[in-house]
N, C-alpha and C. Protein backbone atom coordinates (compact mmCIF):
# COMPACT_ATOMS: atom_id res chain seq x y z
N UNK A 1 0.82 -1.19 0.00
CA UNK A 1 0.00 0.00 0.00
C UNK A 1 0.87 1.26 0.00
N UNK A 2 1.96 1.15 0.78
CA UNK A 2 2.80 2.23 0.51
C UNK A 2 3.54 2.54 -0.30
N UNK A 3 3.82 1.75 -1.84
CA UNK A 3 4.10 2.13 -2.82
C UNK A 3 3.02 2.73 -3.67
N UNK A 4 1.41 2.16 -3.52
CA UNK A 4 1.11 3.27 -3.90
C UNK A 4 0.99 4.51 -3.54
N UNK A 5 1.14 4.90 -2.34
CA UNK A 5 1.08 5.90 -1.93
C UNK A 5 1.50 6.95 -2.55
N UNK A 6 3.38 6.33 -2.32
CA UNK A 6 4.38 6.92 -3.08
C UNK A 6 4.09 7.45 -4.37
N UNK A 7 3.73 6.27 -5.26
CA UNK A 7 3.13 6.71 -6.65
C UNK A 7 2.19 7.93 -6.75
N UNK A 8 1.10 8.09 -6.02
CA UNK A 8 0.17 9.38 -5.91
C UNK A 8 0.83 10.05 -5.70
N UNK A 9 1.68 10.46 -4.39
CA UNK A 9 2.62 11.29 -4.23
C UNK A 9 3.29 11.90 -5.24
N UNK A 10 4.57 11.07 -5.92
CA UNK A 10 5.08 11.66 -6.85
C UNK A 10 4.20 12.14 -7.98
N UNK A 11 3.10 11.67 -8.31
CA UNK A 11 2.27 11.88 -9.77
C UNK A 11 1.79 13.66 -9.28
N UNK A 12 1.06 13.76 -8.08
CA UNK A 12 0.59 14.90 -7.47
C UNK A 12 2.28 15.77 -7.83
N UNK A 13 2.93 15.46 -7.27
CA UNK A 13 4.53 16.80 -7.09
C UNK A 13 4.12 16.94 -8.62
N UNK A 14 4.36 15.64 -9.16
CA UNK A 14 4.48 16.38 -10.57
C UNK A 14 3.47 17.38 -11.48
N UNK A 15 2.30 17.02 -11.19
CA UNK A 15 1.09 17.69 -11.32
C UNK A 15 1.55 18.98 -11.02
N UNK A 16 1.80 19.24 -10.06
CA UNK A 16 2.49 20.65 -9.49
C UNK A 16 3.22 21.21 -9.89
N UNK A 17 4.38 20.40 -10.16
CA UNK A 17 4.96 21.34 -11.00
C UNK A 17 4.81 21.62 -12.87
N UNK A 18 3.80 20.57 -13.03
CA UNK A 18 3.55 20.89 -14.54
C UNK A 18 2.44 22.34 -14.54
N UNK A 19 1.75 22.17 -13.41
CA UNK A 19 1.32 23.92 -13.24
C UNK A 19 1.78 24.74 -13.48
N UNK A 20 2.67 24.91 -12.75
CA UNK A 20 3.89 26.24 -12.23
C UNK A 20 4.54 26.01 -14.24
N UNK A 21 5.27 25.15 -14.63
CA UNK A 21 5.41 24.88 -16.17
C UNK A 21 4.33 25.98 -17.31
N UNK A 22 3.08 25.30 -17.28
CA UNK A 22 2.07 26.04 -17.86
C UNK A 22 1.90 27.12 -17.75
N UNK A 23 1.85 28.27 -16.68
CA UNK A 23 2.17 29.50 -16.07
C UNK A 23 3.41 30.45 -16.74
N UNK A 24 4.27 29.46 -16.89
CA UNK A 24 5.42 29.86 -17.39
C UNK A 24 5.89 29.88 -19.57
N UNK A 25 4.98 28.97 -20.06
CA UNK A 25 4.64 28.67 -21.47
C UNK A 25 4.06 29.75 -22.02
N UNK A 26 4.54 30.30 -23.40
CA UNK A 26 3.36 31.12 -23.93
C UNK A 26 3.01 30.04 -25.43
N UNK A 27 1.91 30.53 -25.42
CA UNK A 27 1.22 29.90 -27.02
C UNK A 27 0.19 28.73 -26.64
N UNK A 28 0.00 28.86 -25.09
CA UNK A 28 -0.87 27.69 -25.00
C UNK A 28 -2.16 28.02 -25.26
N UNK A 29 -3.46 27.57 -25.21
CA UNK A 29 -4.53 27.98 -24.87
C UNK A 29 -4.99 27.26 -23.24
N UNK A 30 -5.40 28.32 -22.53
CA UNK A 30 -5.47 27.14 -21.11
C UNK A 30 -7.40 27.30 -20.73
N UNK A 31 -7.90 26.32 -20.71
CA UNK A 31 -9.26 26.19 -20.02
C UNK A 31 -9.23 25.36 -18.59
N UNK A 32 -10.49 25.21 -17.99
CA UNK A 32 -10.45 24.95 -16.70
C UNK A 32 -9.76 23.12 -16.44
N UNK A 33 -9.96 22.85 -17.69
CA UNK A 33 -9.79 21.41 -17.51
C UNK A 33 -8.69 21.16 -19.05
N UNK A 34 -8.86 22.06 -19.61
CA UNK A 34 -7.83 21.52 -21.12
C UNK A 34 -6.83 22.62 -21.43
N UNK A 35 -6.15 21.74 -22.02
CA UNK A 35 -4.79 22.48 -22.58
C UNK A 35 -4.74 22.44 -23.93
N UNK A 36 -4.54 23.25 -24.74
CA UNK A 36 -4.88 23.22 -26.34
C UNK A 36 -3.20 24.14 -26.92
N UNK A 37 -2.82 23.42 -27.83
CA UNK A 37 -1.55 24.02 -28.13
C UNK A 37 -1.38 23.66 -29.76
N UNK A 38 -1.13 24.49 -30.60
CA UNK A 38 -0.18 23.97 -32.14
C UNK A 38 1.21 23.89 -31.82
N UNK A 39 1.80 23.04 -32.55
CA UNK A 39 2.73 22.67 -32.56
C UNK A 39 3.95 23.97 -32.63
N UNK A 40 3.84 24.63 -33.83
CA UNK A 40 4.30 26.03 -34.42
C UNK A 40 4.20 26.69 -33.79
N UNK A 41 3.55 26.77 -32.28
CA UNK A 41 3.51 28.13 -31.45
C UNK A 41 4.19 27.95 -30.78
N UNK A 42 4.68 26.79 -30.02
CA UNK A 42 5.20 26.72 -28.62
C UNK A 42 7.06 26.81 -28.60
N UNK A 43 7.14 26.97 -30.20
CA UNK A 43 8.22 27.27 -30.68
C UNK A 43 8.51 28.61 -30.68
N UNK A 44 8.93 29.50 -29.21
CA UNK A 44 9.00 30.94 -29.40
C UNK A 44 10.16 31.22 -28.18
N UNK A 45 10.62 32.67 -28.72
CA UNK A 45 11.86 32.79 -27.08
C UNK A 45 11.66 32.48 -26.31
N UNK A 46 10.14 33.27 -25.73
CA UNK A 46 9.96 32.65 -24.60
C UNK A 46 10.44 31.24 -24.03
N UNK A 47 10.23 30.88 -24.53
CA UNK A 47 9.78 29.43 -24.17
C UNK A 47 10.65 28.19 -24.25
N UNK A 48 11.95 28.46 -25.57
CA UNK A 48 13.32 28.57 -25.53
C UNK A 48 14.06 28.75 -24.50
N UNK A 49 14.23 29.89 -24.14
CA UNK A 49 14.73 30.13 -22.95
C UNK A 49 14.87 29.85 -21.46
N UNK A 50 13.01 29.13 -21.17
CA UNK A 50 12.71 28.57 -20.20
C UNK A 50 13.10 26.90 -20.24
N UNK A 51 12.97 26.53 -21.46
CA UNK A 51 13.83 24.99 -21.40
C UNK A 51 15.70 24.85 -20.91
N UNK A 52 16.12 26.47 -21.56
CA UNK A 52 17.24 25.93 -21.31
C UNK A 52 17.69 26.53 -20.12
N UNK A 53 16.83 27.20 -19.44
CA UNK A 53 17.56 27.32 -18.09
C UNK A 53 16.82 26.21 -17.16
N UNK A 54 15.86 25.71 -17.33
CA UNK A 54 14.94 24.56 -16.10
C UNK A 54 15.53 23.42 -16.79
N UNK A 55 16.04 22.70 -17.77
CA UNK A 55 15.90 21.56 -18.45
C UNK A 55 17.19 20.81 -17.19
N UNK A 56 17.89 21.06 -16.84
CA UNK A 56 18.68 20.28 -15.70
C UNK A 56 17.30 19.75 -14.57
N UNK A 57 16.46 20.68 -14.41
CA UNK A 57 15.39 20.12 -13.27
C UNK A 57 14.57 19.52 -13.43
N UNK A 58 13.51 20.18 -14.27
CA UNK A 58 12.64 18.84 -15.46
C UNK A 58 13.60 17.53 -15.66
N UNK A 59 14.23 17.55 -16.20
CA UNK A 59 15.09 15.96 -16.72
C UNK A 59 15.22 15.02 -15.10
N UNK A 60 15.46 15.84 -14.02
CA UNK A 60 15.43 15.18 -12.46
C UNK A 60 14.23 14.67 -12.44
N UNK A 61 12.99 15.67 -12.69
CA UNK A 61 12.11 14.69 -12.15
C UNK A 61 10.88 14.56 -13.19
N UNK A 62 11.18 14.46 -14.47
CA UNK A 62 10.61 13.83 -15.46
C UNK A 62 11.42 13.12 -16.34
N UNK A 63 10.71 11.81 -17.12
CA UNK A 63 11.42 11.12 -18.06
C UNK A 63 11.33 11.72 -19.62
N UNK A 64 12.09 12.98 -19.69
CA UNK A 64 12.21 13.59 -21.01
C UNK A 64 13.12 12.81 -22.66
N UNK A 65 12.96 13.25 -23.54
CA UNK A 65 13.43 12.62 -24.62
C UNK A 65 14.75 12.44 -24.16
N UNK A 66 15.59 11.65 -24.56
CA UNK A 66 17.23 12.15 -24.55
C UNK A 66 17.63 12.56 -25.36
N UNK A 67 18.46 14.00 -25.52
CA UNK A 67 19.31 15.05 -25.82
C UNK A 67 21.05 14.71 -25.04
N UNK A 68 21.34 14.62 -25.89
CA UNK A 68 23.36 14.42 -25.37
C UNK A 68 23.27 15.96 -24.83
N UNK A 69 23.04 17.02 -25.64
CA UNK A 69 23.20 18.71 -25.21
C UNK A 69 21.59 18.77 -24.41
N UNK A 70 21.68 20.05 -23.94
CA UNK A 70 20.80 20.58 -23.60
C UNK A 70 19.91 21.27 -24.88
N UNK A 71 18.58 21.45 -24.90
CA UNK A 71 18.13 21.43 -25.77
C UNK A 71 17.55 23.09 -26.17
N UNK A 72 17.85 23.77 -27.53
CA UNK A 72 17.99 25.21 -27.18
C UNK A 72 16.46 25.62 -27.89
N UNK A 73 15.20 24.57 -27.90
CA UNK A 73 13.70 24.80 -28.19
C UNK A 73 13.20 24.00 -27.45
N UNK A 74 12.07 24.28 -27.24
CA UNK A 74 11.27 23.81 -26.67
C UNK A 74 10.01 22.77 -27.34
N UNK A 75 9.96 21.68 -27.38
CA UNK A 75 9.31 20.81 -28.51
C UNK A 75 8.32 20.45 -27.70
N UNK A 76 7.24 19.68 -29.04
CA UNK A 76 5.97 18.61 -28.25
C UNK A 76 6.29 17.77 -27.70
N UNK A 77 7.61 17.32 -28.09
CA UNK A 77 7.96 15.94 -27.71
C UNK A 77 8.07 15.78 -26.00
N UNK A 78 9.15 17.12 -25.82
CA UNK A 78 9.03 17.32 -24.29
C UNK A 78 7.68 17.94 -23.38
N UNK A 79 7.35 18.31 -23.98
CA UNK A 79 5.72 18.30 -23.81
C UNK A 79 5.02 17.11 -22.97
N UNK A 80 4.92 16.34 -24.24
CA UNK A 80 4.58 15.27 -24.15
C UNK A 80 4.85 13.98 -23.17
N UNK A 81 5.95 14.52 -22.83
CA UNK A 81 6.99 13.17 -21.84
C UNK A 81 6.36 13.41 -20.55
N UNK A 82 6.31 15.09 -20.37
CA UNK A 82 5.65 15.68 -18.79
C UNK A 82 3.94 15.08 -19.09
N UNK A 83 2.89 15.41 -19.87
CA UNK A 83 1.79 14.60 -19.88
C UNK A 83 1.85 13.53 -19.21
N UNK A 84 2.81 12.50 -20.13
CA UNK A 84 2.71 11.33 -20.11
C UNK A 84 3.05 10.52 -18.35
N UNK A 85 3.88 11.20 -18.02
CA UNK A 85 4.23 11.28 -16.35
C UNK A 85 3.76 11.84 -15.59
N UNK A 86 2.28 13.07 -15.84
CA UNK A 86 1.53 12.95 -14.70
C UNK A 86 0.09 12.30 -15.10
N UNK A 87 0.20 11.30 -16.07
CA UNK A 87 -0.86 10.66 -16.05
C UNK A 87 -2.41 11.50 -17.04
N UNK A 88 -1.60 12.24 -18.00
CA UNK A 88 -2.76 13.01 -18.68
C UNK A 88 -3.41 12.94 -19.65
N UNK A 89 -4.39 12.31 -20.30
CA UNK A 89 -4.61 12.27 -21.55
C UNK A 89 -4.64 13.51 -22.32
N UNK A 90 -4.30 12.66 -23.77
CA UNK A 90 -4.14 13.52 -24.36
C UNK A 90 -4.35 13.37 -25.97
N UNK A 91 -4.68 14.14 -26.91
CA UNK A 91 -5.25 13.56 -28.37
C UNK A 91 -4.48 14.61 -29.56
N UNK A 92 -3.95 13.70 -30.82
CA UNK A 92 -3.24 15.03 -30.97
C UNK A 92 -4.09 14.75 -32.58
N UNK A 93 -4.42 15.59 -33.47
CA UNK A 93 -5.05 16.11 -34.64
C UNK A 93 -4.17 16.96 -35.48
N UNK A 94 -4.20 17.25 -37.00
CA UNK A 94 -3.64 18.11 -37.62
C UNK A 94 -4.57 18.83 -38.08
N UNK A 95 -4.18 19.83 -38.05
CA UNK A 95 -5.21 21.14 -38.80
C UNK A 95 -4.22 21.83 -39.18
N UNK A 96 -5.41 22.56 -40.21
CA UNK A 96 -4.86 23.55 -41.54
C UNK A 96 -4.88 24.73 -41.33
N UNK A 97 -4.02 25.81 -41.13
CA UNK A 97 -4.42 26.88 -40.91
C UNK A 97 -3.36 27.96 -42.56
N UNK A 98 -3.62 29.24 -42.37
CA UNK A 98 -3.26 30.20 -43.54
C UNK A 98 -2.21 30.93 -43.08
N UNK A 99 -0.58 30.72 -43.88
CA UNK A 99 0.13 31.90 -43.77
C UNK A 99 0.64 32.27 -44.25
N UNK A 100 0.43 33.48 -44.19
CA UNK A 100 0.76 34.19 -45.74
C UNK A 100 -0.37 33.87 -46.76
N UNK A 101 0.24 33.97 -47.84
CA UNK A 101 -0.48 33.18 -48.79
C UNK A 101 -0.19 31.42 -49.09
N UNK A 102 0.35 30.98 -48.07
CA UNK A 102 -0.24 29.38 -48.16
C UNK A 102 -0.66 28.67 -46.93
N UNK A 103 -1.41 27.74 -47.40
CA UNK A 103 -1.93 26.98 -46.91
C UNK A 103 -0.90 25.68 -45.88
N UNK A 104 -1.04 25.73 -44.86
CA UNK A 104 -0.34 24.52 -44.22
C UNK A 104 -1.16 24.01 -43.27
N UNK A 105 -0.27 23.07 -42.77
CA UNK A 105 -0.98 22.21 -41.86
C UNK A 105 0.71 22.26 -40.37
N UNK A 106 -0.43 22.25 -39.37
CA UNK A 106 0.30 21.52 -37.88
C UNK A 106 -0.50 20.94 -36.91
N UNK A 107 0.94 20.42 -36.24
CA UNK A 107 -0.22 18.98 -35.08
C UNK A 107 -0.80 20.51 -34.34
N UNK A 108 -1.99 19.54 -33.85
CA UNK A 108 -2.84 20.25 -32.52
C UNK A 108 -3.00 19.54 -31.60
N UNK A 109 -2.29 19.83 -30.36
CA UNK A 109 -2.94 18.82 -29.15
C UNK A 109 -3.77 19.25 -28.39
N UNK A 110 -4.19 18.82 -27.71
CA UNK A 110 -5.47 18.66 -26.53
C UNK A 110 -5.06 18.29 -25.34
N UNK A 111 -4.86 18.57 -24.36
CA UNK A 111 -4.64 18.00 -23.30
C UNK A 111 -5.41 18.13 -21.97
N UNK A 112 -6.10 16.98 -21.58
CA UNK A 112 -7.26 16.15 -20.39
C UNK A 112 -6.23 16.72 -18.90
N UNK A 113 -6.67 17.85 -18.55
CA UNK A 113 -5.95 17.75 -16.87
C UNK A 113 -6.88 17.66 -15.77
């Protein structure tokens, strides 16, 4: 019983600190219960910058992609690793959006908190 405990425990810290994370992200969309992001946005200084000064602490206590360097963007992938370690669903879709004058497409995720 006291490993699960532990398990809630750590899942909750992490919960916590994927808060304090989100707070700190720009390009998300945040609702009371979902997290909505394109792929193409979360790619900005901001947000750059916050990987490469936290990414020594995140990597402690999440199971992030492996990078030999430290990583100087901020991707879905690592995104994704923090989801996946506090237990979040999540659905990812492509949509089309306009820039400029063309037409493209990027992932869209969703994310169940």
């Amino acid at each position: 019983m006291t490993n699960l405990f532990e398990q809630n425990l750590d899942i909750s810290y992490k919960t916590e600190v994927f808060r304090n994370i989100v707070k700190e992200i720009k390009g998300l969309e945040k609702d009371e219960d979902k997290i909505k992001f394109y792929v193409r946005e979360i790619n900005n200084d901001n947000n750059n910058k916050f990987i490469m000064e936290h990414y020594a602490y995140l990597k402690k206590h999440f199971k992030l992609p492996h990078h030999s360097r430290i990583p100087k963007k901020l991707t879905s992938q690592t995104l994704l690793a923090i989801f996946k370690e506090c237990n979040f669903n999540y659905s990812k879709t492509t949509k089309s959006y306009k820039m400029k004058d063309l037409k493209t497409t990027s992932g869209f995720y969703v994310v169940c908190v």
